[in-house]
PDB file of N, CA and C in Angstrom:
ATOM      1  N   UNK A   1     107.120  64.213 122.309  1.00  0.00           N
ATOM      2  CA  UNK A   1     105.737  64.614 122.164  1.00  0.00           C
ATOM      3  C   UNK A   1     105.005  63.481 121.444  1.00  0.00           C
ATOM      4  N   UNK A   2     104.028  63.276 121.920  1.00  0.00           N
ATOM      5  CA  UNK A   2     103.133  61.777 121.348  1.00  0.00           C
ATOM      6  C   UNK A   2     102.453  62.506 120.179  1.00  0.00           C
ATOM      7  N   UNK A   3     101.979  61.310 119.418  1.00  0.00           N
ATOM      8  CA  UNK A   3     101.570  61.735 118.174  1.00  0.00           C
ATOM      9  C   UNK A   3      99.806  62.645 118.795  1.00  0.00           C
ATOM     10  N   UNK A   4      99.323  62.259 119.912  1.00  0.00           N
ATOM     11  CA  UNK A   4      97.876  62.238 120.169  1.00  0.00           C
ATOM     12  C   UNK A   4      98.350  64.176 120.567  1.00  0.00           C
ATOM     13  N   UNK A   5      99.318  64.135 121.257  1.00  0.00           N
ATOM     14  CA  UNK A   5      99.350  65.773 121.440  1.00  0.00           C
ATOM     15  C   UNK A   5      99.835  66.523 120.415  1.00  0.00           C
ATOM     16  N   UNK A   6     100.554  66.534 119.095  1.00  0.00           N
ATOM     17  CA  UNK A   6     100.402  66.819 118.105  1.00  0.00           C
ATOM     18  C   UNK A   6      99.184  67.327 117.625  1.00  0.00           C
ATOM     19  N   UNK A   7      98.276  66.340 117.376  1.00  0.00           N
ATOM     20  CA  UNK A   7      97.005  66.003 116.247  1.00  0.00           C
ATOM     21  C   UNK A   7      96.484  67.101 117.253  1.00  0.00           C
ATOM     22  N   UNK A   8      96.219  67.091 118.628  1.00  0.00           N
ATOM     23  CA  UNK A   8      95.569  68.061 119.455  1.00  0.00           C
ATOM     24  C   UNK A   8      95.928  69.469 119.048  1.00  0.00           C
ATOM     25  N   UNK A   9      97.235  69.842 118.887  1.00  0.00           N
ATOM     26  CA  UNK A   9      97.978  71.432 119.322  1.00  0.00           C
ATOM     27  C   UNK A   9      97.452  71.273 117.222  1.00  0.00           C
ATOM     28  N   UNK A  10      97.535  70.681 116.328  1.00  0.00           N
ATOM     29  CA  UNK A  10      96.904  70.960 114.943  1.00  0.00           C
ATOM     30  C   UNK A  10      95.639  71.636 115.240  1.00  0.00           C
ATOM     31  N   UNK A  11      94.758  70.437 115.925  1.00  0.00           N
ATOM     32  CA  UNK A  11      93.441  70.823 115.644  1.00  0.00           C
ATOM     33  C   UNK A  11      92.815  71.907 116.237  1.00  0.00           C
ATOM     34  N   UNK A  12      93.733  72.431 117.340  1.00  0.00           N
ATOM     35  CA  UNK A  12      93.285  74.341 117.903  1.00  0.00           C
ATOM     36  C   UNK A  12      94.042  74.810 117.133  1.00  0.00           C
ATOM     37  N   UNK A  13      94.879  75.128 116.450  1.00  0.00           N
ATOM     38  CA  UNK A  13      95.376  75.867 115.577  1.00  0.00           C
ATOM     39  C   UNK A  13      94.311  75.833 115.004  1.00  0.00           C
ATOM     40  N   UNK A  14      94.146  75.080 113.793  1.00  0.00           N
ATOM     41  CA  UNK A  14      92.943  74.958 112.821  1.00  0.00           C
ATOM     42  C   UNK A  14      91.383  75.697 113.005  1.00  0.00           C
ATOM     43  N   UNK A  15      91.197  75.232 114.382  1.00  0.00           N
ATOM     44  CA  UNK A  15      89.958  75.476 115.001  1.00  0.00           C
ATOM     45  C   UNK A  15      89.902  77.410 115.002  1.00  0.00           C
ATOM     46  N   UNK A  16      91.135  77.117 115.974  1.00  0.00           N
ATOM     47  CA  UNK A  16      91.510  79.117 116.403  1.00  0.00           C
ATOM     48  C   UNK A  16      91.275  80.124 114.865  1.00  0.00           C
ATOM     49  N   UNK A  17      92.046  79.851 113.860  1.00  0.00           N
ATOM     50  CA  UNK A  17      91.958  80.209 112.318  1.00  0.00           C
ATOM     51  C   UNK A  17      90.644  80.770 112.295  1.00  0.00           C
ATOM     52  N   UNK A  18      89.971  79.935 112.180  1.00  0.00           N
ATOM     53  CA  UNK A  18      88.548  79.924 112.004  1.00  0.00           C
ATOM     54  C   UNK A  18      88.589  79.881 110.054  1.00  0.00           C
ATOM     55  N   UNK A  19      89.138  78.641 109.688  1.00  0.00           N
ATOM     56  CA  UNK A  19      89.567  78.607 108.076  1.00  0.00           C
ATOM     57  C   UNK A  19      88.008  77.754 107.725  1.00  0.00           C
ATOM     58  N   UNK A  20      87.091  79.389 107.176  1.00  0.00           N
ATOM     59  CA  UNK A  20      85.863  79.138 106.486  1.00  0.00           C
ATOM     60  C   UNK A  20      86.158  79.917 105.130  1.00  0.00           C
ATOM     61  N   UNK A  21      85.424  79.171 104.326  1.00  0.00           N
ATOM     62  CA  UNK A  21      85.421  79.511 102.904  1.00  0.00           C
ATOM     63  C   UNK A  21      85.371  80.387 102.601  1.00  0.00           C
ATOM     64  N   UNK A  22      84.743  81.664 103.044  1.00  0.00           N
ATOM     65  CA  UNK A  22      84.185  83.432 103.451  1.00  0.00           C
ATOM     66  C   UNK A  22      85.676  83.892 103.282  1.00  0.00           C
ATOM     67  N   UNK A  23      86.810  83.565 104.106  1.00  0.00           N
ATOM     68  CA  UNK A  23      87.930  84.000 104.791  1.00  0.00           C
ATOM     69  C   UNK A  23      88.712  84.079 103.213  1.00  0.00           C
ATOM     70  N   UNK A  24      88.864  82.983 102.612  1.00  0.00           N
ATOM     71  CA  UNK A  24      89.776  82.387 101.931  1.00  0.00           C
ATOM     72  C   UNK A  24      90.043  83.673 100.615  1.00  0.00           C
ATOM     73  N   UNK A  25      90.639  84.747 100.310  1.00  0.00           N
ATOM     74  CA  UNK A  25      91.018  85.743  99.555  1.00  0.00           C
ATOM     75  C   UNK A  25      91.297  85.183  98.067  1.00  0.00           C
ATOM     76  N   UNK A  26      92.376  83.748  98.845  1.00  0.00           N
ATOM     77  CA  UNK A  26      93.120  82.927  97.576  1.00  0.00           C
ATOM     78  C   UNK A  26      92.992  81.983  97.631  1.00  0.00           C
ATOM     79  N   UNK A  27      92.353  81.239  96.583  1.00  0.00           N
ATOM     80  CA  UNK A  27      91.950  80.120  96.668  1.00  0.00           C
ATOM     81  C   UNK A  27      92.932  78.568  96.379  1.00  0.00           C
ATOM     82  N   UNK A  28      93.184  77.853  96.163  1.00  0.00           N
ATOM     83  CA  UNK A  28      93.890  76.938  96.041  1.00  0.00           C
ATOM     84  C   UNK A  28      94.607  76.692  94.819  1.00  0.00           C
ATOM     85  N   UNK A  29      95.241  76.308  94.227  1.00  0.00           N
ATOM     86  CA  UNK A  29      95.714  76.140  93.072  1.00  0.00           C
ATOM     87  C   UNK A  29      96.777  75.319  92.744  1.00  0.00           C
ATOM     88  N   UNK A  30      96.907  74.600  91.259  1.00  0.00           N
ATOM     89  CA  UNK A  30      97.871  73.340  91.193  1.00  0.00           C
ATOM     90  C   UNK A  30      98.192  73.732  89.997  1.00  0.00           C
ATOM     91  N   UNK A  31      99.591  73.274  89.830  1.00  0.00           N
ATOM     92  CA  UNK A  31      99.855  73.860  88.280  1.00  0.00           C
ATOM     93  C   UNK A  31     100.959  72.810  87.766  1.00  0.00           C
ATOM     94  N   UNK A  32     100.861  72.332  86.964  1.00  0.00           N
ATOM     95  CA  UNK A  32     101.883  70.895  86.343  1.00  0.00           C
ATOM     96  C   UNK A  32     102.595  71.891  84.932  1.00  0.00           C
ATOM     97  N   UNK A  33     103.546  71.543  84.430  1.00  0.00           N
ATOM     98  CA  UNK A  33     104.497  71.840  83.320  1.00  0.00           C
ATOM     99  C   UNK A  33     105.299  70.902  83.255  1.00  0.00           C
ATOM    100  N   UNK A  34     105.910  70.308  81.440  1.00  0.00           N
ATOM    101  CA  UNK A  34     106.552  69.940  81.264  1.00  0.00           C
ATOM    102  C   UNK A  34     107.245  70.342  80.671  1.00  0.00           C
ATOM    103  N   UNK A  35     108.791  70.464  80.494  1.00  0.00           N
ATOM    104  CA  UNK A  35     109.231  70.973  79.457  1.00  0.00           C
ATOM    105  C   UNK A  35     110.536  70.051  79.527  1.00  0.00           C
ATOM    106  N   UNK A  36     111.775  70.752  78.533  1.00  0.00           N
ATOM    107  CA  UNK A  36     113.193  70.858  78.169  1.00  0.00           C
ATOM    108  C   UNK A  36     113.813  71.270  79.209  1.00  0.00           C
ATOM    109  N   UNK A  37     115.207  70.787  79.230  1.00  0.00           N
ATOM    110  CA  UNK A  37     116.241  71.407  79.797  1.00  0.00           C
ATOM    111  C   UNK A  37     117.580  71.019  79.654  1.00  0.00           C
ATOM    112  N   UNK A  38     118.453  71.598  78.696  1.00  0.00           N
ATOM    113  CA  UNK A  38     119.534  71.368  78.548  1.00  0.00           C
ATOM    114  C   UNK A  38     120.868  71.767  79.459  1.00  0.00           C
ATOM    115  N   UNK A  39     121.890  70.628  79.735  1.00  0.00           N
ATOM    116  CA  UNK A  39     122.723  71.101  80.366  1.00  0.00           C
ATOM    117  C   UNK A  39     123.857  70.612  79.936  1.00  0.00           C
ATOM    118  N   UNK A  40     124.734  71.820  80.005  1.00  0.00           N
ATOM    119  CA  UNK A  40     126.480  71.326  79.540  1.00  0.00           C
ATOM    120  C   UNK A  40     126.948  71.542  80.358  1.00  0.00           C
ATOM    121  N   UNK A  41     128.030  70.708  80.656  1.00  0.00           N
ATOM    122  CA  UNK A  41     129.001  70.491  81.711  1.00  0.00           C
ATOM    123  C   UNK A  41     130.538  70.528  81.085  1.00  0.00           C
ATOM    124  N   UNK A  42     131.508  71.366  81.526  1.00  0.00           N
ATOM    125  CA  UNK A  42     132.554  71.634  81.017  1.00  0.00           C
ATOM    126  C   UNK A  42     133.568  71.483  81.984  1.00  0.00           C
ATOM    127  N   UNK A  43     134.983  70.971  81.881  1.00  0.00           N
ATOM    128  CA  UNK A  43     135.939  71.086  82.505  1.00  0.00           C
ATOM    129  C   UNK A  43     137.154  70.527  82.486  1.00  0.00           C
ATOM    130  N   UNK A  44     138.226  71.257  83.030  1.00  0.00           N
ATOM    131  CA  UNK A  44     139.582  71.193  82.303  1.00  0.00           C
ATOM    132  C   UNK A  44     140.796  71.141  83.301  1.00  0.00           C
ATOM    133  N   UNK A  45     141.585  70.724  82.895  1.00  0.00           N
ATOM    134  CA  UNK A  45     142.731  70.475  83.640  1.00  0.00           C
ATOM    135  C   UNK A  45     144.085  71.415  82.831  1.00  0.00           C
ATOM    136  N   UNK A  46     144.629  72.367  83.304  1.00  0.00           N
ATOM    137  CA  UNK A  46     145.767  72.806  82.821  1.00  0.00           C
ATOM    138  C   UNK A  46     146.971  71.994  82.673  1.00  0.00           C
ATOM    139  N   UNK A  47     147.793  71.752  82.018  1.00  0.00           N
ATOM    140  CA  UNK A  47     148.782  70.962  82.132  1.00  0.00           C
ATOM    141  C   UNK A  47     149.371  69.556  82.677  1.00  0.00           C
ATOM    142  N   UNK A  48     148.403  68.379  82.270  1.00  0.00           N
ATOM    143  CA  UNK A  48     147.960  67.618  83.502  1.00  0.00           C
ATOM    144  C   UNK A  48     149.445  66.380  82.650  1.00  0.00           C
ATOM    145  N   UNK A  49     149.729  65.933  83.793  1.00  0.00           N
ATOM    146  CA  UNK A  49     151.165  65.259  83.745  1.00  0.00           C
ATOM    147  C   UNK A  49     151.788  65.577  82.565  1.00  0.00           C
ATOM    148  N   UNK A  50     152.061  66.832  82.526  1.00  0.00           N
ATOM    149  CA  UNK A  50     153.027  67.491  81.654  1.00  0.00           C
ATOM    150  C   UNK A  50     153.042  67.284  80.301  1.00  0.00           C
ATOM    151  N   UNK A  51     151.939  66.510  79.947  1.00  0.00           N
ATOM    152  CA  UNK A  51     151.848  66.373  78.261  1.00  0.00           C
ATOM    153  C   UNK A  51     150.518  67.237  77.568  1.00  0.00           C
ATOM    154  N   UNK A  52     150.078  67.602  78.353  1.00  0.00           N
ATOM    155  CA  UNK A  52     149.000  68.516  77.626  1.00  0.00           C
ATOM    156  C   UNK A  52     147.558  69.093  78.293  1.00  0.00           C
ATOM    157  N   UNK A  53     146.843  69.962  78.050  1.00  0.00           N
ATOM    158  CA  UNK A  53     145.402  70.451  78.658  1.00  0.00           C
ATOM    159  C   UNK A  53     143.794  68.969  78.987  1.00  0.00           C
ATOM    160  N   UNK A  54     144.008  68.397  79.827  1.00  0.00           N
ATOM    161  CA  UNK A  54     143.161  67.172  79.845  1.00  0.00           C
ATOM    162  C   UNK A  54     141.457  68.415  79.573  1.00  0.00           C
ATOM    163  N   UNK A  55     140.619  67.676  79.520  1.00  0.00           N
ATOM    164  CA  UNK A  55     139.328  68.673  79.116  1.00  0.00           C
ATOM    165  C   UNK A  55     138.347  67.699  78.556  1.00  0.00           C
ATOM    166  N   UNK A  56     137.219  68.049  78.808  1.00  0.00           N
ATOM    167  CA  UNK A  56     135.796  67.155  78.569  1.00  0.00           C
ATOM    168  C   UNK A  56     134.924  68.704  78.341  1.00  0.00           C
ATOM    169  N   UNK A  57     133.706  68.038  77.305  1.00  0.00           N
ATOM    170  CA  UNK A  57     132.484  69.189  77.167  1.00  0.00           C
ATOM    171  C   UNK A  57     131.239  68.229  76.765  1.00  0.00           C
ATOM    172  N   UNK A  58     130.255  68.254  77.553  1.00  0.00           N
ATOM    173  CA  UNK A  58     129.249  67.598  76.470  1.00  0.00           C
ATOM    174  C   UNK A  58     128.097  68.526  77.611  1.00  0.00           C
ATOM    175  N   UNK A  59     126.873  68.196  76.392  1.00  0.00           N
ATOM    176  CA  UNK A  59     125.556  68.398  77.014  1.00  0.00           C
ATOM    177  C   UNK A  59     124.606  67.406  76.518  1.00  0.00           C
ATOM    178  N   UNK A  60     123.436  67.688  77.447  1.00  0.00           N
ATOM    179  CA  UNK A  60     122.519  66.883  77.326  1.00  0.00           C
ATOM    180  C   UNK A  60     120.687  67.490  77.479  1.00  0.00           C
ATOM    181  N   UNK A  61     119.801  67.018  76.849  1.00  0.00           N
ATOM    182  CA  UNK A  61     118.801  67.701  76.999  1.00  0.00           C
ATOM    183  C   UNK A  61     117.710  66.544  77.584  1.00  0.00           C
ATOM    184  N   UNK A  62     117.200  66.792  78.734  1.00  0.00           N
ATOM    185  CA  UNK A  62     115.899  66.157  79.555  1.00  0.00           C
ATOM    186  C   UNK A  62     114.934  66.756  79.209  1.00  0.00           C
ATOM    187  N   UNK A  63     114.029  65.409  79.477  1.00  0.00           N
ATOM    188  CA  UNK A  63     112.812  65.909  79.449  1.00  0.00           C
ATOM    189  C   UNK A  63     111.850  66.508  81.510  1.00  0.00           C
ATOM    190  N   UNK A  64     111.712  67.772  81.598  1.00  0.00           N
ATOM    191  CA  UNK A  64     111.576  67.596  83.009  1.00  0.00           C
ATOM    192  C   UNK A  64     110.054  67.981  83.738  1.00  0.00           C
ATOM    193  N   UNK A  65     110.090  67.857  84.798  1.00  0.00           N
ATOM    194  CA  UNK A  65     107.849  68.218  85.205  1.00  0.00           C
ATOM    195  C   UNK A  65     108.389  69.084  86.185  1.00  0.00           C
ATOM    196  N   UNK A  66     107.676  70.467  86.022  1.00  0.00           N
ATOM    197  CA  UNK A  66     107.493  71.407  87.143  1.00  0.00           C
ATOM    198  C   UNK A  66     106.086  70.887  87.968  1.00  0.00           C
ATOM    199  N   UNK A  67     105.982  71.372  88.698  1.00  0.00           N
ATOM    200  CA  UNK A  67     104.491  71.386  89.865  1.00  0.00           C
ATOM    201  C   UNK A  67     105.142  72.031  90.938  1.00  0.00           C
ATOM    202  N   UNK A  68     103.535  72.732  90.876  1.00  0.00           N
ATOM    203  CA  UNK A  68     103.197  74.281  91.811  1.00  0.00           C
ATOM    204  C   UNK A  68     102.100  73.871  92.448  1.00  0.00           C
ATOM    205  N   UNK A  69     101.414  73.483  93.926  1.00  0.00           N
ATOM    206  CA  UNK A  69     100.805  73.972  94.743  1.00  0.00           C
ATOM    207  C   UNK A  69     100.687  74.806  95.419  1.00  0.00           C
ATOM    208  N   UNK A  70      99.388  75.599  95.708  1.00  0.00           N
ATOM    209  CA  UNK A  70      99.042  76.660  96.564  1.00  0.00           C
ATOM    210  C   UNK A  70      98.057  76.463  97.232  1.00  0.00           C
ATOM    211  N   UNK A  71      98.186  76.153  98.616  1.00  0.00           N
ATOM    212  CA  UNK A  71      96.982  75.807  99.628  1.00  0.00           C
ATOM    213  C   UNK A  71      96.338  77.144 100.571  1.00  0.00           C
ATOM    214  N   UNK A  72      95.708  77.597 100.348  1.00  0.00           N
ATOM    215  CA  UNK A  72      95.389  78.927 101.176  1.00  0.00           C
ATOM    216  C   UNK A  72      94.962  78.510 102.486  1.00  0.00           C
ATOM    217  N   UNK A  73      95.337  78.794 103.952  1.00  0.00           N
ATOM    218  CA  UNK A  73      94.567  78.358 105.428  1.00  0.00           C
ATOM    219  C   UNK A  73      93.877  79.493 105.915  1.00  0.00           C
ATOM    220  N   UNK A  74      94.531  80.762 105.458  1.00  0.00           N
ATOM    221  CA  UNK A  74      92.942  81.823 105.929  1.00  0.00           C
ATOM    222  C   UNK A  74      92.761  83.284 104.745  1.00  0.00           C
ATOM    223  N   UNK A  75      92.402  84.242 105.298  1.00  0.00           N
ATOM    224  CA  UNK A  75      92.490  84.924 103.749  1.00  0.00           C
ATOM    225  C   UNK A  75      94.010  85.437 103.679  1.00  0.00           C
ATOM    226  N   UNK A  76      94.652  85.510 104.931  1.00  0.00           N
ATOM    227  CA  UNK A  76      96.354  86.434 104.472  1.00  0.00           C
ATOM    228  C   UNK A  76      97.208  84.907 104.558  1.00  0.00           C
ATOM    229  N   UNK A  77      97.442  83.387 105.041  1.00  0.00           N
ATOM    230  CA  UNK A  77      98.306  82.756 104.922  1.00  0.00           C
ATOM    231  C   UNK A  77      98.211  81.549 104.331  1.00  0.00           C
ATOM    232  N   UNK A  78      99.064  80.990 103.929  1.00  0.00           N
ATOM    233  CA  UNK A  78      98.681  80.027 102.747  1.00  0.00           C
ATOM    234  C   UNK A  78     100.365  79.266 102.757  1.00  0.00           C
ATOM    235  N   UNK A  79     100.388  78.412 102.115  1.00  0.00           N
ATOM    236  CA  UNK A  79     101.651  78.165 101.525  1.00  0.00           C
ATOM    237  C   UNK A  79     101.902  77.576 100.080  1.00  0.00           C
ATOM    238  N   UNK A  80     103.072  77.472  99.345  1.00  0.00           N
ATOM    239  CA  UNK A  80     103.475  77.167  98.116  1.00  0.00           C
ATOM    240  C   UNK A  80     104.133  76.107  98.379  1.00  0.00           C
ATOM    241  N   UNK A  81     104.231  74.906  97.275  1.00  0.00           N
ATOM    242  CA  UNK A  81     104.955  73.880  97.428  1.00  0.00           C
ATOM    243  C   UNK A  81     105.949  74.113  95.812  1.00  0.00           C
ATOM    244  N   UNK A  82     107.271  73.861  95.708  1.00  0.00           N
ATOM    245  CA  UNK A  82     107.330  74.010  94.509  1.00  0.00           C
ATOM    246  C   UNK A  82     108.383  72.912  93.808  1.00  0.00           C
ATOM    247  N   UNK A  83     108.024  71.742  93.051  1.00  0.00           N
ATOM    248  CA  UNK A  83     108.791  70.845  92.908  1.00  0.00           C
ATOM    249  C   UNK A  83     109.421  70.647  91.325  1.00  0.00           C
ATOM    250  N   UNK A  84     110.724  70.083  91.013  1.00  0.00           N
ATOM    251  CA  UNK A  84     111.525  69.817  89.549  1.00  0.00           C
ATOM    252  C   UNK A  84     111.841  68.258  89.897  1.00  0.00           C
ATOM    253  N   UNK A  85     111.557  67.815  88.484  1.00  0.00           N
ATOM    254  CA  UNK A  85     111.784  66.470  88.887  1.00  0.00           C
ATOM    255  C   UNK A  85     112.070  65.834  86.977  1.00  0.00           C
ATOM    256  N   UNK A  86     113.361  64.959  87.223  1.00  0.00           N
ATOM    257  CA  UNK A  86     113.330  64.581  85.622  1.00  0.00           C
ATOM    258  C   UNK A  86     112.493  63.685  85.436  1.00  0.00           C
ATOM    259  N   UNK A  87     111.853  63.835  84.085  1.00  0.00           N
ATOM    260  CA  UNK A  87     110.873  62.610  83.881  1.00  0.00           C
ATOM    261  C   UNK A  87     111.627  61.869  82.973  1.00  0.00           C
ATOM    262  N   UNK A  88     113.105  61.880  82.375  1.00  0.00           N
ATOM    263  CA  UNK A  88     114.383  61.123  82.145  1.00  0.00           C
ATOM    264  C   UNK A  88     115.468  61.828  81.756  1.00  0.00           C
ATOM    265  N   UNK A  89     116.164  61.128  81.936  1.00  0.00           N
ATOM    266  CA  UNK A  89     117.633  61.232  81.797  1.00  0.00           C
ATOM    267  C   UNK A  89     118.168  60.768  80.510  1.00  0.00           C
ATOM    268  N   UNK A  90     118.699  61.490  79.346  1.00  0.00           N
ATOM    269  CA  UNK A  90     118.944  61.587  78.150  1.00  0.00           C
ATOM    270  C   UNK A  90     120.529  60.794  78.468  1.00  0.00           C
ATOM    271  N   UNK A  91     120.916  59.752  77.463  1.00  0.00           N
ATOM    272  CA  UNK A  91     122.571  59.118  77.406  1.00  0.00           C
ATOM    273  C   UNK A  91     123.377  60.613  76.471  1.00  0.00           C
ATOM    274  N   UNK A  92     124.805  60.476  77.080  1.00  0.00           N
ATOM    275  CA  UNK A  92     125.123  61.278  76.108  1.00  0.00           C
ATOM    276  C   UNK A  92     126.804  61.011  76.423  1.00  0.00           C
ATOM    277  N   UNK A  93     127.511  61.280  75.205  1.00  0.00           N
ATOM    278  CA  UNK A  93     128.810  60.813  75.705  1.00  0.00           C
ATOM    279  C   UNK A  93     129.958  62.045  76.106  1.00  0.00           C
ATOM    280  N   UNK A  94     130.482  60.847  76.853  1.00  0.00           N
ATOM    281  CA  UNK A  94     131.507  61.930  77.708  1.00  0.00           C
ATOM    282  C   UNK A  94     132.571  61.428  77.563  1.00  0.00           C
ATOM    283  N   UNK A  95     133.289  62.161  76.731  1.00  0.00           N
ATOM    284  CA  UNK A  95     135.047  62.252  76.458  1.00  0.00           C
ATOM    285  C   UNK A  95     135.758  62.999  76.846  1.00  0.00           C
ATOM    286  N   UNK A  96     137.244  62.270  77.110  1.00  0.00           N
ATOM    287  CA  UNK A  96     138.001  63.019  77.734  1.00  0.00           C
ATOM    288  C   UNK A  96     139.362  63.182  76.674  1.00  0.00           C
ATOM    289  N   UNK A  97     139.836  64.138  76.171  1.00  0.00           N
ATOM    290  CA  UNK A  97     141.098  64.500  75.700  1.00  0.00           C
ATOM    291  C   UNK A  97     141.895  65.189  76.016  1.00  0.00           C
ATOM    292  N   UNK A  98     143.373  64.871  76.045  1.00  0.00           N
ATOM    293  CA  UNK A  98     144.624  65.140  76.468  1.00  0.00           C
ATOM    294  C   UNK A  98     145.384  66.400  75.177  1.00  0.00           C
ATOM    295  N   UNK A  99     145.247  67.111  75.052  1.00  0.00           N
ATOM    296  CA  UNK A  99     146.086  68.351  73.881  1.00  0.00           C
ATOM    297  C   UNK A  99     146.200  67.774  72.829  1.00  0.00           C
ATOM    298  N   UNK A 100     147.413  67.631  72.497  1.00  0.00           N
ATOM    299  CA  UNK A 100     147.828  66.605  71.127  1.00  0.00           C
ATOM    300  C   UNK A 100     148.006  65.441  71.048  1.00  0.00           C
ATOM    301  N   UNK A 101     148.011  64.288  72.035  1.00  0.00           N
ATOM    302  CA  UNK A 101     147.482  63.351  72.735  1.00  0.00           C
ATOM    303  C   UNK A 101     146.383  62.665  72.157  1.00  0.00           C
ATOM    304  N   UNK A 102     145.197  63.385  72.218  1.00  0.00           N
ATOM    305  CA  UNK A 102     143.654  62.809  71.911  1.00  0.00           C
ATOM    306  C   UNK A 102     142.831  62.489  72.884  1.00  0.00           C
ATOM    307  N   UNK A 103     141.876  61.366  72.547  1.00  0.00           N
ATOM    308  CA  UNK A 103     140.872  60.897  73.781  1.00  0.00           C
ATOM    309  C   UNK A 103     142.141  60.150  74.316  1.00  0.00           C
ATOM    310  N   UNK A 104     141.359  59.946  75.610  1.00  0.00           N
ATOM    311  CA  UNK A 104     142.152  58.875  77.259  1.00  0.00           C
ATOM    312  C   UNK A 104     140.868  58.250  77.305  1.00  0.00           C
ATOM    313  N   UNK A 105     139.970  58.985  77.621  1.00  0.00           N
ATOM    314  CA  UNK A 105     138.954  58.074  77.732  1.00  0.00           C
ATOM    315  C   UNK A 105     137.292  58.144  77.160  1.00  0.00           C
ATOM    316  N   UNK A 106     136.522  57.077  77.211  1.00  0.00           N
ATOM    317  CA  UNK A 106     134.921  57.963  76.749  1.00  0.00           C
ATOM    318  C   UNK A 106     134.008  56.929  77.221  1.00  0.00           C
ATOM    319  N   UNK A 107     133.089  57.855  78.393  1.00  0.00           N
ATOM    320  CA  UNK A 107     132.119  57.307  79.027  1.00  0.00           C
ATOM    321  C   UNK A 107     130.707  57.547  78.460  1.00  0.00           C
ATOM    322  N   UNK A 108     129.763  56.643  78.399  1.00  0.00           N
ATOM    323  CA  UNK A 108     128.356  57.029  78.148  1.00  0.00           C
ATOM    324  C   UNK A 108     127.658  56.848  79.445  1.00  0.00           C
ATOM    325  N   UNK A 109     127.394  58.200  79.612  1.00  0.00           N
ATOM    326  CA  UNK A 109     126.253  58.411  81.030  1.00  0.00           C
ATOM    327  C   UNK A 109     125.036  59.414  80.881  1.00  0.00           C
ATOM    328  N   UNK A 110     124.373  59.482  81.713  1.00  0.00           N
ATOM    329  CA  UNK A 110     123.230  60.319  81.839  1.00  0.00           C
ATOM    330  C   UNK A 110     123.326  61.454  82.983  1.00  0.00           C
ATOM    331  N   UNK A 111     122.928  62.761  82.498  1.00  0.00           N
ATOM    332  CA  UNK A 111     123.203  63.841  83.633  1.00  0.00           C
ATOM    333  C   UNK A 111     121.925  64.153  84.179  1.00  0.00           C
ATOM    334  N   UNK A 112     121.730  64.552  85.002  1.00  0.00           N
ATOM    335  CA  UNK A 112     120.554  65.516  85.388  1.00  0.00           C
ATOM    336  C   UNK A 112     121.204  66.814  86.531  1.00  0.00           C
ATOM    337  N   UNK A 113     120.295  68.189  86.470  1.00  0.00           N
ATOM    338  CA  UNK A 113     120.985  68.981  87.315  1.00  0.00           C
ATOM    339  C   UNK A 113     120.925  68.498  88.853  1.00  0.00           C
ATOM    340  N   UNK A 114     120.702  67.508  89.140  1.00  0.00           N
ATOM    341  CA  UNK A 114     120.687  67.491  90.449  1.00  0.00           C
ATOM    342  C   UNK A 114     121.911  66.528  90.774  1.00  0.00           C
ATOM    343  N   UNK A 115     122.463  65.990  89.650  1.00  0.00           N
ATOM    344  CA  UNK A 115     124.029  64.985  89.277  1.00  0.00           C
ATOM    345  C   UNK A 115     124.934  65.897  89.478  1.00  0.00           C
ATOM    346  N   UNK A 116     124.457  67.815  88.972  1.00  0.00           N
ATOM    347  CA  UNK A 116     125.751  68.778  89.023  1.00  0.00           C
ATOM    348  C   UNK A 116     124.946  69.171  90.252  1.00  0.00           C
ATOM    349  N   UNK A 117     124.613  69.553  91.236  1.00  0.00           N
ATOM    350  CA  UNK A 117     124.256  70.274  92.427  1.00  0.00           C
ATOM    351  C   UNK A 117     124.822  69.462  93.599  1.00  0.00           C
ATOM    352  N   UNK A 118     124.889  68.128  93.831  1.00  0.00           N
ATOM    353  CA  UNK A 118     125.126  67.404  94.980  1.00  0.00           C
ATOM    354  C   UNK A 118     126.820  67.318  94.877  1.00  0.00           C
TER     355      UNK A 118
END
């Protein structure tokens, strides 16, 4: 489909609507937030080459931006956009210890929830 029949099958949609200001019930709206968000990440190994419980725990707190759009196209349909996004990534360290053993190892990295989701 060419871009020119696209822009066409938009602009009767649009047209058909009949999206006049009269119609519109709900009007548009944008909404920004910043806040906190802490996350700990935990996990463990039972018995790992027979000398003891391997295991890591740390958390970390971001700073993060919500945003909310709401575009109304007639008075009953509209849509929401709704986005999370870090505005950074906090260092924080990550150790690993073996039972009676101790640390094996210790990394300094940065988490964000989208580091634990993928």
């Amino acid at each position: 489909m060419s871009i020119r029949s696209i822009a066409t099958c938009i602009s009767l949609v649009l047209v058909s609507m009949n999206c006049s200001a009269e119609d519109k019930n709900y009007p548009g709206l944008n909404s920004t937030q910043v806040g906190m968000q802490t996350i700990r990440y935990q996990e463990s190994l039972k018995d790992f080459a027979g000398i003891g419980d391997l295991a890591t725990d740390i958390s970390v707190t971001n700073t993060v931006l919500y945003a909310s759009s709401y575009t109304s196209l007639t008075g009953k349909w509209g849509f929401l956009l709704n986005t999370k996004s870090d505005v950074t990534k906090e260092y924080t360290k990550d150790t690993w210890s073996v039972g009676e053993y101790g640390i094996v190892q210790q990394n300094t990295s940065k988490l964000s929830l989208a580091d634990m989701v993928a």
